[in-house]
Protein backbone atom coordinates (compact mmCIF):
# COMPACT_ATOMS: atom_id res chain seq x y z
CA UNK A 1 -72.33 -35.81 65.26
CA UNK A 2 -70.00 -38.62 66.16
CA UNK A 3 -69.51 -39.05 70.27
CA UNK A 4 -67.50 -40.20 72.42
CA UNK A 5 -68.38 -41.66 75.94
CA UNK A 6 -65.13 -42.46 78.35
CA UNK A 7 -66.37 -44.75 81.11
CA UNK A 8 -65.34 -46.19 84.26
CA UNK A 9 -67.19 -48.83 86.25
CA UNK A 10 -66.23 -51.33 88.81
CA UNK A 11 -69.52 -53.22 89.06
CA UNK A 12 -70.82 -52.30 86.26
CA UNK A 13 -73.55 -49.78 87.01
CA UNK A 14 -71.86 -47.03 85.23
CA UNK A 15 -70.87 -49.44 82.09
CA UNK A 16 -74.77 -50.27 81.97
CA UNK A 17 -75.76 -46.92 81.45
CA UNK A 18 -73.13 -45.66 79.34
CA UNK A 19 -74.12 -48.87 76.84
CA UNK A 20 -77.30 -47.59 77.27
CA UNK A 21 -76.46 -44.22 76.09
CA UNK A 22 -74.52 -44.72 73.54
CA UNK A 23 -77.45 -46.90 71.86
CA UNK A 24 -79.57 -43.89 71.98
CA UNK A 25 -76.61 -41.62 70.27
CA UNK A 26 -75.64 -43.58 67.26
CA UNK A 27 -73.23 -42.51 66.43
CA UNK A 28 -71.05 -42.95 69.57
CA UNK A 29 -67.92 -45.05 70.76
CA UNK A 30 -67.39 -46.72 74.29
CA UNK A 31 -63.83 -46.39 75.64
CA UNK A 32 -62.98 -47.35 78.98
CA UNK A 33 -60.87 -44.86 81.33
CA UNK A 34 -58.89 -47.74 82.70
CA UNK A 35 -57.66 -48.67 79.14
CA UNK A 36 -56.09 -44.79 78.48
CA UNK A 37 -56.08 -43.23 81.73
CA UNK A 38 -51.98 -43.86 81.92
CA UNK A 39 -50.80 -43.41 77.94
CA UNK A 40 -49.12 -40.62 77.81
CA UNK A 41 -50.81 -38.27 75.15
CA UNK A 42 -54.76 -38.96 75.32
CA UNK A 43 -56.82 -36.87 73.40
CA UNK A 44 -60.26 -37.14 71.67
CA UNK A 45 -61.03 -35.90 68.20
CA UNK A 46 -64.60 -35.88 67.91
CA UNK A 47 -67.09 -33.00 68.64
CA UNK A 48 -68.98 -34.33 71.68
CA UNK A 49 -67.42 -36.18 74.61
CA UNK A 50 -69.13 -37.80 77.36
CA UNK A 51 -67.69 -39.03 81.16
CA UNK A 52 -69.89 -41.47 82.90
CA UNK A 53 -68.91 -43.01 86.35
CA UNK A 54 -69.77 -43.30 90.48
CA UNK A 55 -69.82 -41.15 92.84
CA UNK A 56 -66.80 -41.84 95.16
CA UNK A 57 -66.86 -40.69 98.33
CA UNK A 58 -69.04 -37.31 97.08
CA UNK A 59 -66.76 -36.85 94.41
CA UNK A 60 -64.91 -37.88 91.60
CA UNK A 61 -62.93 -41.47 91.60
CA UNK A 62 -59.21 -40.88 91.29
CA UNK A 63 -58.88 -42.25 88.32
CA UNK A 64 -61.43 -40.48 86.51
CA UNK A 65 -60.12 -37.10 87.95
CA UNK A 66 -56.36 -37.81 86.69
CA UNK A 67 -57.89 -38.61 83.42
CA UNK A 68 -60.28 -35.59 82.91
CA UNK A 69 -56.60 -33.51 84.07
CA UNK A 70 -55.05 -35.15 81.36
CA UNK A 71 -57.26 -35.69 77.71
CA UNK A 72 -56.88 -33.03 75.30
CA UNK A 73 -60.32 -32.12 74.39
CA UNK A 74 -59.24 -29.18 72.00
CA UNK A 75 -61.45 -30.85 68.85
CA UNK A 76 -64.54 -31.31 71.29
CA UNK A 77 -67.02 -28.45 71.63
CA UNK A 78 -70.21 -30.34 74.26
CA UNK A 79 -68.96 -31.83 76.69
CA UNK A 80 -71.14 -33.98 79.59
CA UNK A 81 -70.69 -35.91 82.45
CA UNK A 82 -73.12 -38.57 84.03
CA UNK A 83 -72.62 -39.82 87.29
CA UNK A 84 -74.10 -42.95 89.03
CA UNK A 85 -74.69 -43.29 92.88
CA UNK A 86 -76.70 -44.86 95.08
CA UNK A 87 -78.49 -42.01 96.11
CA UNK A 88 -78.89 -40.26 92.68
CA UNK A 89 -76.90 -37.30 93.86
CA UNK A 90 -73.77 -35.62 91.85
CA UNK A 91 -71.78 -34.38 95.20
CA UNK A 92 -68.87 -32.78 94.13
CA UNK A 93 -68.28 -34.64 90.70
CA UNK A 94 -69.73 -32.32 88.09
CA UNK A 95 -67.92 -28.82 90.35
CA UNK A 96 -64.74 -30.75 89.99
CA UNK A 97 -65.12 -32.27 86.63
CA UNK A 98 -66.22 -27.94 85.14
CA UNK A 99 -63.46 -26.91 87.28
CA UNK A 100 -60.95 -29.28 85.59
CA UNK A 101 -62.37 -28.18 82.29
CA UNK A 102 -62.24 -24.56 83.03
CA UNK A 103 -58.58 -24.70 83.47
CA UNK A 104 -58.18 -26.14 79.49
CA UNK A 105 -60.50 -23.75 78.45
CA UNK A 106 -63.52 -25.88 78.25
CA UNK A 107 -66.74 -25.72 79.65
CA UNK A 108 -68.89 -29.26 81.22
CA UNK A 109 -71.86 -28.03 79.34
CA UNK A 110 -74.04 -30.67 81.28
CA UNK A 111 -74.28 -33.06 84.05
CA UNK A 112 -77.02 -35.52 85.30
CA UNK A 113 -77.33 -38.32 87.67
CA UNK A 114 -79.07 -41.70 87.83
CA UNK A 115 -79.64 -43.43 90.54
CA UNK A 116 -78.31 -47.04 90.53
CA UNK A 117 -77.90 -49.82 93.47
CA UNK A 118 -75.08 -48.95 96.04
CA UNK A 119 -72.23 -50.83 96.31
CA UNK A 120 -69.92 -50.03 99.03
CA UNK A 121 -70.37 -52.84 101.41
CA UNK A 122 -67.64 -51.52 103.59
CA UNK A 123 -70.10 -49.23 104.66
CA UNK A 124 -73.75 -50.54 104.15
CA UNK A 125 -75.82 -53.60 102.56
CA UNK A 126 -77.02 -54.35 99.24
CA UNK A 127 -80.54 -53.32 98.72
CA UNK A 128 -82.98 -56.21 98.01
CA UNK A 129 -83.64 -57.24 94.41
CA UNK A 130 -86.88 -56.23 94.20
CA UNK A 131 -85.62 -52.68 94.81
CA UNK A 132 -82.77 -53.30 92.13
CA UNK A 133 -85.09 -54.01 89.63
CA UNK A 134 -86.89 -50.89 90.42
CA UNK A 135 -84.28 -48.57 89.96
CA UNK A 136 -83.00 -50.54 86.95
CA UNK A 137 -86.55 -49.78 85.17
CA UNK A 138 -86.52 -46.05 86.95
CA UNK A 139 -82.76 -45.55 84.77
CA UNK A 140 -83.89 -46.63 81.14
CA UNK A 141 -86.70 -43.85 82.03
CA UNK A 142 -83.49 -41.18 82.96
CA UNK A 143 -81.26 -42.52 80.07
CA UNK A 144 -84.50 -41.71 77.31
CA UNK A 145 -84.08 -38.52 79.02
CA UNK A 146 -80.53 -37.81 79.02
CA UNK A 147 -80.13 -39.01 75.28
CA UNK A 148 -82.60 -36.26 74.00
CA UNK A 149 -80.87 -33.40 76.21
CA UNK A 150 -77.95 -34.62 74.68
CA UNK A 151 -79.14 -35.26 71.53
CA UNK A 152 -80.49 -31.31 71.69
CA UNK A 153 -77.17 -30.16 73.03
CA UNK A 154 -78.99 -28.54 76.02
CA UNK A 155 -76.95 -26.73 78.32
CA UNK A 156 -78.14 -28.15 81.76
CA UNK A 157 -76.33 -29.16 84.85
CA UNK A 158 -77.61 -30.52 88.12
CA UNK A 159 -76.70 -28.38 91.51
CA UNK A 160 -75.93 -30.04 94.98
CA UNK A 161 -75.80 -28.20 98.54
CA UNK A 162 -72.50 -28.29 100.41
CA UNK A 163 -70.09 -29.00 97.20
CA UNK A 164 -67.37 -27.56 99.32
CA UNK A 165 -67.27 -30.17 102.00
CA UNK A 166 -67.49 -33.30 99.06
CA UNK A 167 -64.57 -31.55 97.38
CA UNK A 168 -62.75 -31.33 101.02
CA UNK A 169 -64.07 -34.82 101.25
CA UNK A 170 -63.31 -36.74 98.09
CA UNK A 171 -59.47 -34.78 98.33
CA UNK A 172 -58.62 -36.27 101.59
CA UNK A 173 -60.17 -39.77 99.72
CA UNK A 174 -58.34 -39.33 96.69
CA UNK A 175 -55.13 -38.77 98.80
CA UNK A 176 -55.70 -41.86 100.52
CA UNK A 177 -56.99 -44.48 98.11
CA UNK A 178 -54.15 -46.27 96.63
CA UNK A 179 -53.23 -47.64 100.52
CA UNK A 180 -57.40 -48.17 101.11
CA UNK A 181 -56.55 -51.79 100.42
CA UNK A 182 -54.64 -52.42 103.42
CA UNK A 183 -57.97 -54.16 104.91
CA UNK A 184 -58.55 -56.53 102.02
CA UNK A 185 -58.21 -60.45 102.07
CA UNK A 186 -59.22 -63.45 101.06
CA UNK A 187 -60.72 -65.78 103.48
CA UNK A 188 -60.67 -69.89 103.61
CA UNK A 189 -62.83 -70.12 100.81
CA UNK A 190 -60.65 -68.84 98.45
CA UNK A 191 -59.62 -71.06 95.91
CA UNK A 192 -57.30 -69.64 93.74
CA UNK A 193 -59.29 -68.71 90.36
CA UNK A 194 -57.66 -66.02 89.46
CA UNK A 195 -61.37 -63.67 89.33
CA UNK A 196 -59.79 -60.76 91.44
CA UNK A 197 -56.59 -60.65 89.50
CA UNK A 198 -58.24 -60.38 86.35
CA UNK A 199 -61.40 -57.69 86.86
CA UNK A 200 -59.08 -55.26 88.95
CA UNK A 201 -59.08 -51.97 86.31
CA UNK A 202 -55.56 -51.03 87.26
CA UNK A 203 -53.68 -54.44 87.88
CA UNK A 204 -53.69 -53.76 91.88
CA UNK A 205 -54.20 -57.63 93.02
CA UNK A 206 -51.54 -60.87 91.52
CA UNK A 207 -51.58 -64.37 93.23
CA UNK A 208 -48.79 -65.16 95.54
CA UNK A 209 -48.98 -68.68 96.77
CA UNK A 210 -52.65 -69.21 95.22
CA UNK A 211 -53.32 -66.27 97.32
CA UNK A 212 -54.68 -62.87 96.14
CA UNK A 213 -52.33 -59.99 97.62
CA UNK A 214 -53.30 -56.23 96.98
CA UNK A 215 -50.45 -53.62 95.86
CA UNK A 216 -51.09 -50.29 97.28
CA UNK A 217 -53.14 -48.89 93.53
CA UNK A 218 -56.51 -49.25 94.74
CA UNK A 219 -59.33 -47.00 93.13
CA UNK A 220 -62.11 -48.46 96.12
CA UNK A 221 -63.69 -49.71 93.12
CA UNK A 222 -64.82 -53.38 94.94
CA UNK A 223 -65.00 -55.25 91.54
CA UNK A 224 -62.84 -58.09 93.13
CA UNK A 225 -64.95 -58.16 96.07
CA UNK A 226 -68.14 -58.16 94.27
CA UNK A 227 -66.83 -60.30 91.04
CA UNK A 228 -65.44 -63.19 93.53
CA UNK A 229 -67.22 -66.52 92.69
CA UNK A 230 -66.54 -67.71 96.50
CA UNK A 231 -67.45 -64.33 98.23
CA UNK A 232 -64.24 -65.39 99.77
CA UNK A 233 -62.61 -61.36 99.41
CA UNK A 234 -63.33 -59.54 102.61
CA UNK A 235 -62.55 -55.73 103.32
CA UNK A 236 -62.02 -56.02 106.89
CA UNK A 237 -65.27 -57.72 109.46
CA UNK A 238 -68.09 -55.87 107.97
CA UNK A 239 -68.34 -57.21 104.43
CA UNK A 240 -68.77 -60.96 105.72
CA UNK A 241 -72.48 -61.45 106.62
CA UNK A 242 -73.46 -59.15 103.38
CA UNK A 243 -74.72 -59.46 99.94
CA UNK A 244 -72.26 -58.66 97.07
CA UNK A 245 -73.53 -57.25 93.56
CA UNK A 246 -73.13 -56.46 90.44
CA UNK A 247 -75.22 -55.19 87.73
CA UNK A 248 -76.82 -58.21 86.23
CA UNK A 249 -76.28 -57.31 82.80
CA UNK A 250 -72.81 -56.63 83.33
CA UNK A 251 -70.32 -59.61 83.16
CA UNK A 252 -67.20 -60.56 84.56
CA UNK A 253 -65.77 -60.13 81.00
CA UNK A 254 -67.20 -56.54 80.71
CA UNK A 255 -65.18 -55.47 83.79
CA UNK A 256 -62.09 -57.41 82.84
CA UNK A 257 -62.22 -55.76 79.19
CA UNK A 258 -61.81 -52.44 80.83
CA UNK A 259 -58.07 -52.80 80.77
């Protein structure tokens, strides 16, 4: 049975395992939410649909959760969700996403995790590349997994404590994230390349005066932090001593092919 996986990623985590996936499928196309997520009539027609992206803030990232709201999944009949997150937790994500789902009369008839390398450096630092690669060989392990429940159409969805306060969470986040970019910048070491402008999913940064400026539709997604050849893009103090990453595998074309 033909599948589709709808993917968003902003440094490239997600993208990684949904490639990964979809290898183990067959039969399966990639489509990125950032390409569809603002036509105005999205819809799939085959019979099993997949949604694969991060945890934001214990929940789903706006984007995703306008685009679940809005694809007409009347021809699809299994329906899962896979989220990646530092801590290999779900949070809110797969409540919200079954909620969504409920309301067109569809059911999320599963939802796993894998746990990939954080990238938030607002809040924390990268972990070291020896535990990268651990977790990287840890998620082909969880992808063989997910494929066959898949594959077998199981019915199976992972359960979190407190999914009330991530949905309380992630609304008050989703509320706020388009202004979220108020403490971006570019420092002295920027030199105009154009990187940021080009792997932003939803066309948030453009040059003025060789200078990146951001436009008020941020998803938090920290590709042009992570992407920037300089490390020049800061998100207020914190981010300037610390590491930046993205999934090795995962280029600066992938990202930028999103959109």
């Amino acid at each position: 049975m033909k599948t589709s996986i709808f993917y968003f990623s902003g440094t490239g985590n997600s993208l990684k395992i949904a490639k990964l996936l979809c290898e183990r499928l067959k039969d399966c196309e990639l489509i990125p939410i950032a390409k569809v997520w603002q036509e105005d009539n999205i819809a799939s027609t085959t019979e099993n649909v997949g949604i694969i992206f991060p945890l934001y803030f214990w929940g789903v990232p706006a984007i995703v959760f306008d685009f679940v709201n809005k694809i007409d999944l009347n021809s699809s009949n299994y329906i899962f969700a896979v989220v990646t997150s530092g801590g290999g937790r779900t949070g809110a994500a797969l409540t919200q996403i079954s909620k969504i789902l409920k309301r067109k009369s569809k059911k999320l008839n599963a939802g796993f995790s894998v746990k990939m390398p954080g990238n938030y450096i607002p809040m924390y630092d990268i972990r070291s590349d020896e535990e990268q690669k651990e977790l990287f060989k840890n998620s082909l392990d969880k992808v063989e997994k997910l494929a066959k429940n898949i594959l077998d159409k199981k019915n199976r969805i992972k359960r979190e404590n407190l999914v009330f306060m991530g949905i309380i969470g992630n609304r008050v986040f989703r509320d706020r994230v388009n202004n979220r970019d108020k403490n971006f910048y570019a420092d002295e070491k920027c030199n105009s390349c154009e990187i940021c402008e080009k792997v932003c999913p939803v066309n948030n940064i453009k040059l003025i005066d060789g200078k990146p400026q951001w436009h008020h539709k941020c998803q938090q997604c920290l590709a042009c932090i992570h992407y920037c050849p300089q490390t020049s893009i800061q998100y207020g103090k914190k981010t300037v001593e610390r590491k930046r990453y993205h999934h090795p595998e995962i280029t600066f074309n992938d990202i930028q092919n999103q959109k």
